[in-house]
Protein backbone atom coordinates (compact mmCIF):
# COMPACT_ATOMS: atom_id res chain seq x y z
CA UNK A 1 122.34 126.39 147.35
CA UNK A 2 122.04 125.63 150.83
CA UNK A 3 118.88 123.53 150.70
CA UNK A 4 120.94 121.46 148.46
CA UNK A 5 123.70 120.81 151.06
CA UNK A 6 121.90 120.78 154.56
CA UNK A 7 119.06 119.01 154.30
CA UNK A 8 118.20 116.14 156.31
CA UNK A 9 117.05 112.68 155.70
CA UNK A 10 115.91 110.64 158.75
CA UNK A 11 116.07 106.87 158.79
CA UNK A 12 113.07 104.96 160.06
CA UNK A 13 114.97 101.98 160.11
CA UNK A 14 115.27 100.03 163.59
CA UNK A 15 119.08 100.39 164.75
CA UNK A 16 119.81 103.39 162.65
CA UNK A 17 120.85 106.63 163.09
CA UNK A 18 117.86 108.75 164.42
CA UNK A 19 119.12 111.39 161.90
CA UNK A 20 121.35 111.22 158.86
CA UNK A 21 122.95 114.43 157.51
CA UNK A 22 124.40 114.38 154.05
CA UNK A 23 124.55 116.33 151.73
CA UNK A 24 122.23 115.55 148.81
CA UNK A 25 124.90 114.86 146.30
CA UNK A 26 125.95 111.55 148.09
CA UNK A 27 122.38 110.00 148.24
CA UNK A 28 122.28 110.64 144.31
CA UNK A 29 121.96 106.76 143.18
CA UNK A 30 122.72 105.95 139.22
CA UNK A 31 119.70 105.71 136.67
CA UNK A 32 120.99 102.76 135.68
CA UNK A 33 120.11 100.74 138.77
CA UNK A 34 116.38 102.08 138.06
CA UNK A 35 116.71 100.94 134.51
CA UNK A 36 118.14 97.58 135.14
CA UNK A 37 115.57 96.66 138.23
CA UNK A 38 112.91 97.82 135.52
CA UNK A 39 114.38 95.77 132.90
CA UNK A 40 114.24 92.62 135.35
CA UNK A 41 110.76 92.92 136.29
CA UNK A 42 109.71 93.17 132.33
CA UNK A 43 111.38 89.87 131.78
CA UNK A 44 108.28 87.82 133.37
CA UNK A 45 106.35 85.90 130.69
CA UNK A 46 102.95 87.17 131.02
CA UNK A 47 99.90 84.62 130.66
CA UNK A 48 97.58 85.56 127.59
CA UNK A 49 94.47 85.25 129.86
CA UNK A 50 94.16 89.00 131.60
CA UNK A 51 92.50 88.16 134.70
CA UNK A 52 94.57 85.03 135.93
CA UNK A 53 96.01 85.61 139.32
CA UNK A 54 99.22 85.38 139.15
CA UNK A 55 102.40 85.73 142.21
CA UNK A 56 104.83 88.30 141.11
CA UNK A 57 108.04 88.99 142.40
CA UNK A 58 108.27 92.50 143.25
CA UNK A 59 111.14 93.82 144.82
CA UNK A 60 111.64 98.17 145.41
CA UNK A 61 114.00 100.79 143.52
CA UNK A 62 115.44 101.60 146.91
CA UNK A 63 114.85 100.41 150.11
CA UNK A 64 114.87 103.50 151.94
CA UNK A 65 113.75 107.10 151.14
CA UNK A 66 116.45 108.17 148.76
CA UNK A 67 117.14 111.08 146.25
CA UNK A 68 117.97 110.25 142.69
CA UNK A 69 119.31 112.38 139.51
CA UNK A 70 121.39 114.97 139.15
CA UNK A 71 122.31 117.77 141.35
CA UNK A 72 123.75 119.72 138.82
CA UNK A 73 122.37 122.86 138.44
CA UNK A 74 120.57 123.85 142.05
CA UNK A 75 116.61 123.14 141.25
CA UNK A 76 114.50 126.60 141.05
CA UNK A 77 112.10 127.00 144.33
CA UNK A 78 109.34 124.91 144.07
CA UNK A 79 106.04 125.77 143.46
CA UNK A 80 104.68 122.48 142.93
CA UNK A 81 104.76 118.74 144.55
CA UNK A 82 103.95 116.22 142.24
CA UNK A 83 102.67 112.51 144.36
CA UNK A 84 103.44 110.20 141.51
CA UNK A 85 101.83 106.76 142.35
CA UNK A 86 99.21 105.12 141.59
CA UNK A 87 95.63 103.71 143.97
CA UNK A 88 95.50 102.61 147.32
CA UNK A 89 99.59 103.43 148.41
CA UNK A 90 99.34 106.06 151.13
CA UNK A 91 99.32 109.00 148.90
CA UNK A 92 95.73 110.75 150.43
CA UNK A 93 97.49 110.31 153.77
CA UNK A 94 101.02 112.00 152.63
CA UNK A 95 98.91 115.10 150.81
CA UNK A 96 96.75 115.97 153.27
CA UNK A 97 99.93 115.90 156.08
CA UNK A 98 101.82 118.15 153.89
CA UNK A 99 99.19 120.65 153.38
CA UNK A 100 98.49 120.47 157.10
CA UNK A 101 101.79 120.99 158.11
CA UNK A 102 102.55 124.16 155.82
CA UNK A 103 99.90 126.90 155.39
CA UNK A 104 100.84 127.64 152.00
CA UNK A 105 100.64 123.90 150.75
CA UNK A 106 97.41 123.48 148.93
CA UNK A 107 96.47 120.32 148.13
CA UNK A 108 94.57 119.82 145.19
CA UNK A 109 94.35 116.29 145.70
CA UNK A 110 94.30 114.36 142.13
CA UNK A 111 93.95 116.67 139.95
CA UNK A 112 93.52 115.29 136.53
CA UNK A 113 90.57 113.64 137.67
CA UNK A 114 87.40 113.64 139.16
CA UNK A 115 88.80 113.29 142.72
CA UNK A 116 90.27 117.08 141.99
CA UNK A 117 89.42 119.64 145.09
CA UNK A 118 86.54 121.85 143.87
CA UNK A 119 88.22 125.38 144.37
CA UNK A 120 91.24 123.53 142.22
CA UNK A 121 89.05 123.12 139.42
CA UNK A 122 87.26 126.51 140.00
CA UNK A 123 90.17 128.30 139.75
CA UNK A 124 90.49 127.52 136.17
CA UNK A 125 88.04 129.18 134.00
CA UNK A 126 89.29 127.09 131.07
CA UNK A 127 88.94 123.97 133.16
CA UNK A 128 91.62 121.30 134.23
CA UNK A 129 93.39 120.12 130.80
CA UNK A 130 95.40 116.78 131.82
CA UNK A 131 96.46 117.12 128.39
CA UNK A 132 98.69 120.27 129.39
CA UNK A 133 99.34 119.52 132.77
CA UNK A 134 102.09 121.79 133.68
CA UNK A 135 100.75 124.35 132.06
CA UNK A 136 97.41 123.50 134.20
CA UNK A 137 99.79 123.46 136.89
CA UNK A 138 100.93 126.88 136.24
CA UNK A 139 98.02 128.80 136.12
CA UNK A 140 96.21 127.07 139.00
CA UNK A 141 99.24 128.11 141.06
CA UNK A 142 98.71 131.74 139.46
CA UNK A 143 95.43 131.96 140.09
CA UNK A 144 95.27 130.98 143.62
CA UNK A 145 97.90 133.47 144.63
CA UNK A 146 95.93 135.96 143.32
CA UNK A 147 92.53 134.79 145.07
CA UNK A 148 94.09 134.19 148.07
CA UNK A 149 93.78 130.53 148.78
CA UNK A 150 90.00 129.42 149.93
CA UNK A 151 89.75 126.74 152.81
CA UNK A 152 91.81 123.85 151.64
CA UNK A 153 89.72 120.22 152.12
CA UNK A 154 92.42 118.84 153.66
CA UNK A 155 93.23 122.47 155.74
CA UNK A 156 90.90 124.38 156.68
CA UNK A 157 93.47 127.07 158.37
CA UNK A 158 94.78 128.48 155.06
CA UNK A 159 95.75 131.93 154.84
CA UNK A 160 93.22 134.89 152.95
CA UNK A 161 95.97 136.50 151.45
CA UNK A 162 98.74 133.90 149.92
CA UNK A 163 100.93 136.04 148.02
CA UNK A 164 101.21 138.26 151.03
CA UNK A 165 101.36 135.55 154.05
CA UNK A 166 103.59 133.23 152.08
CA UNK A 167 105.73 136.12 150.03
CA UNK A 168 105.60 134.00 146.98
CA UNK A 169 106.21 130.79 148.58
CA UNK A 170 103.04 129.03 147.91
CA UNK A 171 103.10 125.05 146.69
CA UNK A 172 100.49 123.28 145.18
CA UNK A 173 100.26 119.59 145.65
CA UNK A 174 98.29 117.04 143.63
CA UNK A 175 99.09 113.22 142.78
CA UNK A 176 99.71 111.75 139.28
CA UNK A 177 98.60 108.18 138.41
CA UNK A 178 98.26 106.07 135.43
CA UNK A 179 94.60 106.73 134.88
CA UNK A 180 95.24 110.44 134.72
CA UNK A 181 96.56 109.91 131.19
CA UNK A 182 99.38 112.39 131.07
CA UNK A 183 102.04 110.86 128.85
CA UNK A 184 104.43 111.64 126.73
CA UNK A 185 106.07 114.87 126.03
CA UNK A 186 103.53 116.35 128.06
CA UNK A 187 104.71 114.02 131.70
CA UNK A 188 107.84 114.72 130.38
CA UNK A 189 107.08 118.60 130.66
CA UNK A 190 105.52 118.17 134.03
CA UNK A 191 108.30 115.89 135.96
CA UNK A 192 111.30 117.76 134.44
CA UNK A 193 110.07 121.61 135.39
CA UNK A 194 112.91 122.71 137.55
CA UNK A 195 110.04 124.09 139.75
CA UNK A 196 108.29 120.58 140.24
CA UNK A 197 109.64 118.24 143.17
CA UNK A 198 108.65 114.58 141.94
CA UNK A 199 108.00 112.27 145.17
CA UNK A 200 107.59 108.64 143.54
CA UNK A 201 105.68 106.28 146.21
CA UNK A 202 105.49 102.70 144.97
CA UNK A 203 104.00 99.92 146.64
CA UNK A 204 103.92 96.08 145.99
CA UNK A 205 101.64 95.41 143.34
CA UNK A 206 100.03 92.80 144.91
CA UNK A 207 99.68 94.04 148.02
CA UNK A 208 97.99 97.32 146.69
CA UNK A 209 95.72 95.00 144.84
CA UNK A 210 94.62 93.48 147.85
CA UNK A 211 94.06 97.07 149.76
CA UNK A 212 91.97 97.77 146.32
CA UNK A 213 90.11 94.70 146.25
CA UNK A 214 88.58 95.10 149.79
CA UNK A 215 88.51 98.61 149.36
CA UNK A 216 85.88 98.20 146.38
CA UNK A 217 84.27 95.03 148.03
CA UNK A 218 83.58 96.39 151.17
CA UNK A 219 83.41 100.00 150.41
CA UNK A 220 85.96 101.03 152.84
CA UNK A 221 88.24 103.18 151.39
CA UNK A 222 90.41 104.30 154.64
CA UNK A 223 92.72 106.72 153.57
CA UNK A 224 95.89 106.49 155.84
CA UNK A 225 98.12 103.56 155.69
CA UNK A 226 97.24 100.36 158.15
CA UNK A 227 93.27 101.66 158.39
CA UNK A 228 91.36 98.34 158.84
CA UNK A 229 94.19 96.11 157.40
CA UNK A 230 95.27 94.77 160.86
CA UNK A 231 91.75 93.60 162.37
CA UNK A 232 89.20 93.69 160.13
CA UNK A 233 90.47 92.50 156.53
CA UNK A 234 91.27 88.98 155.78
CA UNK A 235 94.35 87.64 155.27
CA UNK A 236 95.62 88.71 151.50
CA UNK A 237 96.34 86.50 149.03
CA UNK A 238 99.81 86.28 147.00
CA UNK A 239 98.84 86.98 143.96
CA UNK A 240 97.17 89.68 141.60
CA UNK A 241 95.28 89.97 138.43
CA UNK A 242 97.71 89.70 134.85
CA UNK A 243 96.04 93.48 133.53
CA UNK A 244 96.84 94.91 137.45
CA UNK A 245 100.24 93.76 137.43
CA UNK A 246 101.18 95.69 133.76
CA UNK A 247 99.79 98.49 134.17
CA UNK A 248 101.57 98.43 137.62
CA UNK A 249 104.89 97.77 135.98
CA UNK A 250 103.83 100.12 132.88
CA UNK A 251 103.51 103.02 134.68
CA UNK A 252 106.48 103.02 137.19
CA UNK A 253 108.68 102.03 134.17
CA UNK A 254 107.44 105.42 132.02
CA UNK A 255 108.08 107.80 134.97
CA UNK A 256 111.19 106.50 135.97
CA UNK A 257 112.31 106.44 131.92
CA UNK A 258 111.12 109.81 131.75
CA UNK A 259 113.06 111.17 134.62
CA UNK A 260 116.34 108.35 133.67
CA UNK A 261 116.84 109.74 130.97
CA UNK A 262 117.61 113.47 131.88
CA UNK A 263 118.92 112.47 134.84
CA UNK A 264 115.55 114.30 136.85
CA UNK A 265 116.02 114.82 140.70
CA UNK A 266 113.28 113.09 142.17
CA UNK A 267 112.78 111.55 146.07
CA UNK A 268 111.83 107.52 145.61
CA UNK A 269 109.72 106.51 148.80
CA UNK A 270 108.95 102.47 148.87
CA UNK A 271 105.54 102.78 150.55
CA UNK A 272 107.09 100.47 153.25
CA UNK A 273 108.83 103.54 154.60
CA UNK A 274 105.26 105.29 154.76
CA UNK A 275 103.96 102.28 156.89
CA UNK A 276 106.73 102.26 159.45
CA UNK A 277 107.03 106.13 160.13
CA UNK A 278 104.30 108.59 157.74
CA UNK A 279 105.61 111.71 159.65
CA UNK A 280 109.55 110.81 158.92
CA UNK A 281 108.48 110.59 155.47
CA UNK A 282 106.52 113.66 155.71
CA UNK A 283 109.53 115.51 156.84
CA UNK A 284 111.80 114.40 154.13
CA UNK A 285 109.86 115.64 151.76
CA UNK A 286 109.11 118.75 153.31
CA UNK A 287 112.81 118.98 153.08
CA UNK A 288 113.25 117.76 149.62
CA UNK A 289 111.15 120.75 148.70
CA UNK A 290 112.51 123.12 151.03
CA UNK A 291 109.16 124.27 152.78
């Protein structure tokens, strides 16, 4: 499959190569490095008290936007792009320029929760069941082709007849975080469909609690990556709260088990990445899901 061979991944590093053309195959990294850098962060003796403050060393997967699992087997088109993160990590900021960049991207923002768009939700007449989320997925996807897709939140320049403009090439997008309680057999279901592409964005714990701290505290909840955090917020401190930090590590550990263990291809995007160059990052994963 061509998509497989030519696409491009473009450093944002300073002194590299503007562009980088590989073929996907070499920038498949082993699930064992994921597994070991998991194991290493689980080895920190937690304190019994919850909500000590505590440093933590965090240090990424990868260090620059890379492709893990297995080529084998050329993935099936996708009709879906799956943000798994988790609060305050540049993932509003990534949806939205995805959608905007691609008329048939609809972003359905996160949609296991509250936060879901409205015509999302109102596509389903059975409702959104987070407890069957691919099959959720599915019939959203379904549903929307047939309705044509309504004026997107986050586009507001989408086509009225999808399965005709986009000839069967319409993506949803939504992100998946902790809170969203899919687990299980059933994320299992929904990272491993060979129709899903799986874009994991991690940040430093401690850093994200910081951007979630003010964010609650002061009620600013700036979207897109750097949005106050140079002028206006004080300096963060080095540490984070014992319950932030595992369910941090909890979460990153089950997706990246999940998708380990059957070898799942999945893009890995340290949210440093995001910070340096959004619309490099943007474009990889446009090209990760061949849109």
């Amino acid at each position: 499959q061509s998509w497989v061979q030519d696409t491009k991944f473009v450093s944002s590093h300073p002194g590299a190569m503007a562009a980088l053309e590989l073929p996907l195959a070499t920038l498949v990294l082993s699930a064992a490095l994921i597994l070991s850098t998991e194991a290493g962060k689980l080895r920190q003796p937690w304190p019994e008290n919850p909500h000590e403050e505590i440093s933590f060393a965090w240090t990424p997967v990868v260090w620059n936007v890379s492709v893990l699992g297995s080529t084998e087997g050329a993935p099936q088109e996708a009709h879906y792009i799956a943000i798994v993160s988790d609060m305050r990590s540049g993932t509003t900021a990534i949806s939205r320029a995805l959608s905007q960049n691609n008329a048939c991207v609809y972003n359905c923002n996160e949609l296991f929760a509250d936060q879901a768009d409205e015509v999302c939700k109102a596509s389903l007449q059975g409702g959104i069941n987070s407890l069957a989320a691919l099959e959720t997925m599915q019939n959203m996807r379904t549903a929307l082709d047939a309705r044509g897709m309504p004026t997107d939140w986050h586009n507001p320049d989408k086509p009225s007849d999808v399965g005709q403009m986009c000839n069967g090439r319409s993506v949803i997008t939504t992100k998946l975080f902790e809170l969203h309680n899919v687990v299980g057999q059933n994320l299992e279901n929904f990272l491993l469909d060979p129709h899903m592409r799986v874009v994991v964005i991690e940040r430093d714990p401690v850093e994200r609690w910081c951007s979630f701290h003010w964010a609650r505290t002061s009620e600013d909840w700036g979207t897109h990556p750097g949005h106050v955090e140079a002028n206006e917020r004080p300096p963060c401190p080095k540490t984070a709260p014992v319950w932030f930090l595992k369910h941090h590590v909890r979460w990153f550990k089950q997706v990246r088990d999940v998708l380990a263990a059957r070898s799942g291809l999945h893009m890995e995007v340290p949210f440093t990445e995001i910070r340096k160059n959004m619309s490099a990052v943007v474009s990889m994963i446009q090209d990760f899901a061949n849109l």
